[in-house]
Protein backbone atom coordinates (compact mmCIF):
# COMPACT_ATOMS: atom_id res chain seq x y z
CA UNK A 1 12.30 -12.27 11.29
CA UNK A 2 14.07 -12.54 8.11
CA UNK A 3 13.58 -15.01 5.03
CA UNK A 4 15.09 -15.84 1.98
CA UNK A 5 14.03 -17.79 -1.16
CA UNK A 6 15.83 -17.79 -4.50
CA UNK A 7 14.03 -14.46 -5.79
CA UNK A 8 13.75 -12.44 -2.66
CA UNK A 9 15.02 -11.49 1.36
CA UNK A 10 12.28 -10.29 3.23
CA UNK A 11 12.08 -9.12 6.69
CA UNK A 12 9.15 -7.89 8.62
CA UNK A 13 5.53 -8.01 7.74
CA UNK A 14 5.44 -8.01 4.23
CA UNK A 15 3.17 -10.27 1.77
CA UNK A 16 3.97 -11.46 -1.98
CA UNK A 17 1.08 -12.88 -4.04
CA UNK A 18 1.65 -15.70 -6.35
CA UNK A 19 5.46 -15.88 -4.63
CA UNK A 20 7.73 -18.59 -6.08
CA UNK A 21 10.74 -20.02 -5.65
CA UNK A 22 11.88 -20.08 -9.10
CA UNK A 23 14.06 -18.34 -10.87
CA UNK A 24 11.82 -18.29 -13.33
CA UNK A 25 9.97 -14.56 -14.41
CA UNK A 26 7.16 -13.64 -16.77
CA UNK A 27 8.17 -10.62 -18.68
CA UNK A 28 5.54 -7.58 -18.59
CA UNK A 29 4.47 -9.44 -15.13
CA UNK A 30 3.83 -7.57 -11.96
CA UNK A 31 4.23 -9.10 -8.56
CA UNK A 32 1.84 -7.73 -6.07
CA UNK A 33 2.66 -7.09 -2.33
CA UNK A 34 0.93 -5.82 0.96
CA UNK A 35 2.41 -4.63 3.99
CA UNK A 36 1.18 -4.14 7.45
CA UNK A 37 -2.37 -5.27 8.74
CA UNK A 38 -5.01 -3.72 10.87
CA UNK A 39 -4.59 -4.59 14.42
CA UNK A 40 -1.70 -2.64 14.82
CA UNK A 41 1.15 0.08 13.39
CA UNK A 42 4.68 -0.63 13.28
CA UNK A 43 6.67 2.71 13.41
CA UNK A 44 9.35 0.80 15.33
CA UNK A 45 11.10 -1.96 13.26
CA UNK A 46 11.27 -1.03 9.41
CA UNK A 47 10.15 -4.04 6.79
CA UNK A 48 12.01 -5.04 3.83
CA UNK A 49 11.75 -6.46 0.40
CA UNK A 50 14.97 -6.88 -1.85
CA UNK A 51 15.04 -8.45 -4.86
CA UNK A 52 18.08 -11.25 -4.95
CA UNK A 53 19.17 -10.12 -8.53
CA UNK A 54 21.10 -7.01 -8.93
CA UNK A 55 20.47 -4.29 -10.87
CA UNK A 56 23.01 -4.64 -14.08
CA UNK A 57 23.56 -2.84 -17.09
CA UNK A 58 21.28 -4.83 -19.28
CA UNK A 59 18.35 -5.04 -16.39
CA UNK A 60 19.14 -1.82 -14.88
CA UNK A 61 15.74 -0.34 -14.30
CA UNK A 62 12.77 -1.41 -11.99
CA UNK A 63 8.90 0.05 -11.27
CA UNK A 64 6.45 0.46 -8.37
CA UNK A 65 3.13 1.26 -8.73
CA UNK A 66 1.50 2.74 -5.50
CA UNK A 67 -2.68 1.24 -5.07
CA UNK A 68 -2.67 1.73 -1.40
CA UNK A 69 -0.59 4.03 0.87
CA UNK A 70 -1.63 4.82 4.35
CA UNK A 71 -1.58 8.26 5.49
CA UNK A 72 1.17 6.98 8.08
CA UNK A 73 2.51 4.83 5.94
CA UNK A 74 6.52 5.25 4.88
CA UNK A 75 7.22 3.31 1.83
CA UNK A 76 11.04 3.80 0.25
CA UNK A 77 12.30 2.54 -2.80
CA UNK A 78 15.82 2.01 -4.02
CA UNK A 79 18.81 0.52 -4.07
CA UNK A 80 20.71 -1.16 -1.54
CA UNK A 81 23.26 -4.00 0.00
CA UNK A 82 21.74 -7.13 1.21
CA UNK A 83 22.75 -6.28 4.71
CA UNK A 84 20.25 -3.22 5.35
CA UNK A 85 18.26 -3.03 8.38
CA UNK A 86 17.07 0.23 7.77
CA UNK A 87 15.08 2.56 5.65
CA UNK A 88 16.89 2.77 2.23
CA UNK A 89 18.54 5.72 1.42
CA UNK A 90 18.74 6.31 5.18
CA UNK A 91 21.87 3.22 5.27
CA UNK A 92 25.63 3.57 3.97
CA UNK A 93 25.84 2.82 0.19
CA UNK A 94 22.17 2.84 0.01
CA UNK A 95 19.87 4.57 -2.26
CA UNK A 96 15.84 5.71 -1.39
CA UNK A 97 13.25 7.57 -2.30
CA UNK A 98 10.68 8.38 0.08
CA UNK A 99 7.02 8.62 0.03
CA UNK A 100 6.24 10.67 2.94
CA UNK A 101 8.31 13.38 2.63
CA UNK A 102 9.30 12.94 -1.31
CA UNK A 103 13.04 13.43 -0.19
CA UNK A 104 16.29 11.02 -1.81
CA UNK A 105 18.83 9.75 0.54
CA UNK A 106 22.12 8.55 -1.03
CA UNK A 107 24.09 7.39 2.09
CA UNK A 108 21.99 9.83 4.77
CA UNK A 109 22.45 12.52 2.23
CA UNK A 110 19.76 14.46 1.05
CA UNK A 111 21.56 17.79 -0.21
CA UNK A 112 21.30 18.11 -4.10
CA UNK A 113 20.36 19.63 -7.13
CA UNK A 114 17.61 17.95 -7.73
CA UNK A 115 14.45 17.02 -5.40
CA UNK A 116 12.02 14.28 -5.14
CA UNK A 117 8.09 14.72 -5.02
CA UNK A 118 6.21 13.45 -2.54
CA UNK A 119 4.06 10.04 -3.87
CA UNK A 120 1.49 7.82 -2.53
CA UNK A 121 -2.05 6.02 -3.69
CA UNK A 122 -2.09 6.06 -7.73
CA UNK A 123 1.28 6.98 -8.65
CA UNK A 124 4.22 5.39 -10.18
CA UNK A 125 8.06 5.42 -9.17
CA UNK A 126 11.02 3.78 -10.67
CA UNK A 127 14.69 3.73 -10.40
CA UNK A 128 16.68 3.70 -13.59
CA UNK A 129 20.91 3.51 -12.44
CA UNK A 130 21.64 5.23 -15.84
CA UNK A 131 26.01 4.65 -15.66
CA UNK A 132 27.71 1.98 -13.62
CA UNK A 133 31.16 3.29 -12.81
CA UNK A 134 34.04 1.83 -10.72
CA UNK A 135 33.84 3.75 -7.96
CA UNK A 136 30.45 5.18 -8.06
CA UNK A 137 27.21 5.42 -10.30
CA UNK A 138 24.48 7.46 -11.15
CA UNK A 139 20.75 6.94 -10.80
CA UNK A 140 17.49 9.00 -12.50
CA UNK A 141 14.18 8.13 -10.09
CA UNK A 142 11.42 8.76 -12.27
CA UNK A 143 7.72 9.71 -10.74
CA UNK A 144 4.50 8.94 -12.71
CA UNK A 145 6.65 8.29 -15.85
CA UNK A 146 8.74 11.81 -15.58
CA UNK A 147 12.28 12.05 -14.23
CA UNK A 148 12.37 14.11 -11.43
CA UNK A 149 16.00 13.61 -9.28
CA UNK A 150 19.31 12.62 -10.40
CA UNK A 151 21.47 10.87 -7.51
CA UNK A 152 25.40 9.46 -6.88
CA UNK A 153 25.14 5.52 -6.02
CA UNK A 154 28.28 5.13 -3.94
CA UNK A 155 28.65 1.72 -4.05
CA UNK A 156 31.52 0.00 -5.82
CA UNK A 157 30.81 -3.57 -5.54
CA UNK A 158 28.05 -4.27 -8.26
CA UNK A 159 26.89 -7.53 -6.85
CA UNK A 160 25.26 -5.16 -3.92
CA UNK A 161 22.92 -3.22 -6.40
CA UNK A 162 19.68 -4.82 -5.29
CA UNK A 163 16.41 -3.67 -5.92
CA UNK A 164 15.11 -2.72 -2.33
CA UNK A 165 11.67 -1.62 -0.97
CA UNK A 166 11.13 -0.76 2.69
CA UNK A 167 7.30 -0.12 5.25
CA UNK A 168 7.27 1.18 8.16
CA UNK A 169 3.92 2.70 9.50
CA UNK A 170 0.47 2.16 7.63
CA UNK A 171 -0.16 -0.43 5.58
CA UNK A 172 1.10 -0.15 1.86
CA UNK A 173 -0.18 -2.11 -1.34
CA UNK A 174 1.84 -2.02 -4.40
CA UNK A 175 2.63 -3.98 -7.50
CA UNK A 176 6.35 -4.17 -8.48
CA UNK A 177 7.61 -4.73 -11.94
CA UNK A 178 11.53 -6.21 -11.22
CA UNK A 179 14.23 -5.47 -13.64
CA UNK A 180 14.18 -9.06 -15.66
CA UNK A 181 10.47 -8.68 -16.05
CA UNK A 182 10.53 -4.97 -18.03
CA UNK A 183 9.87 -5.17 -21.50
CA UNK A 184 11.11 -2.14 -22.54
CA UNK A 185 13.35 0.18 -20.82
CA UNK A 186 12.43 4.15 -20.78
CA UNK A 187 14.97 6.17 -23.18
CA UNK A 188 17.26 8.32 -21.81
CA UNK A 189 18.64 9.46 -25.10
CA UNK A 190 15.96 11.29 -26.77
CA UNK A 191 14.48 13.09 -23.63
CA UNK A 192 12.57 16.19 -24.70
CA UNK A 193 13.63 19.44 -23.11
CA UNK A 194 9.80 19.45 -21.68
CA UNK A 195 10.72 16.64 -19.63
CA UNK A 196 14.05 17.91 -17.91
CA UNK A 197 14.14 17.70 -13.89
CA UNK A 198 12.67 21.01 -12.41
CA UNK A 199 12.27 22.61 -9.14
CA UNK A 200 8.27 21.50 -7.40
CA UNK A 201 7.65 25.31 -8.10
CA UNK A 202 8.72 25.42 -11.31
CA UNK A 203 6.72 25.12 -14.41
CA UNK A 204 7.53 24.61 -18.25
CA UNK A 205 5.02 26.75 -21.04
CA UNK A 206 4.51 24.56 -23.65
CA UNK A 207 3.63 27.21 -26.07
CA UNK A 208 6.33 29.47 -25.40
CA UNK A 209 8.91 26.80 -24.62
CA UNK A 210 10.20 28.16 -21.51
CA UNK A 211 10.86 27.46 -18.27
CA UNK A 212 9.82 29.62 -15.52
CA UNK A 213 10.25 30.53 -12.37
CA UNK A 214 6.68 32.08 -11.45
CA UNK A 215 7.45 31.94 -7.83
CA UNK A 216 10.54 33.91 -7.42
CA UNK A 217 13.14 31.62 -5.70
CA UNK A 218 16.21 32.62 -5.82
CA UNK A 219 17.01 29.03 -6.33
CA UNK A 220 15.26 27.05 -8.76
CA UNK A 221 17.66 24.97 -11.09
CA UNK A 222 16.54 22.61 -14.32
CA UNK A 223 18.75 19.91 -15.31
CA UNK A 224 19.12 17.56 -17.67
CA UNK A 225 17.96 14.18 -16.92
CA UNK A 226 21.50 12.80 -18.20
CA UNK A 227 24.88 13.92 -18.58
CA UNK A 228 27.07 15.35 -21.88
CA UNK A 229 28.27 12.54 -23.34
CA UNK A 230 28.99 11.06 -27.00
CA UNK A 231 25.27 11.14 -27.69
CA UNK A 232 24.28 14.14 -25.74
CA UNK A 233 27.21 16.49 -26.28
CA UNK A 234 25.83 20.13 -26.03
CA UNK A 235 22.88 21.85 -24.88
């Protein structure tokens, strides 16, 4: 069963504390939500929380702090039309980042340069769409405060850019900071070279100031959190 107030749509099992139906938001305020309960596990039908107000380029950034995560549990977060009925990321001109397995869907996709890290009970994750183009955007997911993918959006229409959290499984607790509640948004100008998106098995010396590949892949890339552009123009 689906339903919608003012602020949210939510389908499934899925609990918001201190839920209004006001437009009205606190900045710096969390909202705190529970999925699931004990008498049973829903691996069947997926639950869904979307926020009604899109991601734009003045609010174009939202948190989720993880206090509770299952073991079963699968908890997504993203980006999404208001007409998904399915995990995010795992839905056409949807966006997700997965708990379970730490993978980001764009569309079913999952093939990139860049790969998520698995997250549960205690950490942080957060979606930051960093250009809004015509056709097509880009998106840095950041995890415990670090950036850690870069992903395509392929959604044109802007009005469909809605924060999006999906459960399935275990039950999930979380606290979500929504884009018109953030205070201050992370800078993605002045990124040290520290924090640029590596490989799981790579690691960066901070005394030498060098990445390395201590593992051997033969495939280990770093990349910039953000593109060349007027104020990032070499490297």
């Amino acid at each position: 069963m689906a339903t919608t107030d003012t602020r949210y749509r939510i389908v499934g099992d899925i609990t918001i504390k201190g839920k209004t139906t006001t437009n009205g938001i606190i900045r710096g305020k969390k909202i705190e939500i529970s999925y699931g309960n004990k008498k049973a596990t829903n691996f069947e039908t997926v639950s869904i929380l979307q926020s009604l107000q899109p991601l734009i380029p003045e609010s174009p950034y939202f948190v989720v702090e993880v206090h509770k995560c299952d073991p079963n549990a699968i908890l997504a977060v993203g980006v999404a039309p208001l007409d998904i009925n399915s995990h995010t990321g795992q839905y056409n001109n949807s966006l997700g980042y997965h708990n379970n397995t730490g993978r980001v869907y764009t569309s079913w996709k999952v093939h990139a340069n860049t790969l998520g890290l698995q997250y549960g009970k205690g950490n942080t994750v957060a979606i930051y769409v960093t250009y809004f183009g015509e056709r097509l955007s880009t998106a840095l997911l950041y995890y415990d405060n670090f950036p850690v993918a870069t992903r395509y959006h392929f959604e044109a229409n802007k009005e469909r850019f809605l924060p999006t959290i999906t459960f399935s499984g275990g039950r999930v607790d979380i606290s979500v900071l929504w884009p018109e509640a953030v205070e201050q948004l992370p800078s993605i100008i002045d990124i040290p070279i520290s924090q640029w998106i590596r490989a799981p098995m790579g690691t960066y010396d901070t005394h030498t100031l060098l990445f390395e590949n201590r593992s051997k892949l033969e495939d280990l890339p770093v990349q910039s959190p953000v593109p060349l552009g007027k104020n990032f123009r070499y490297f």
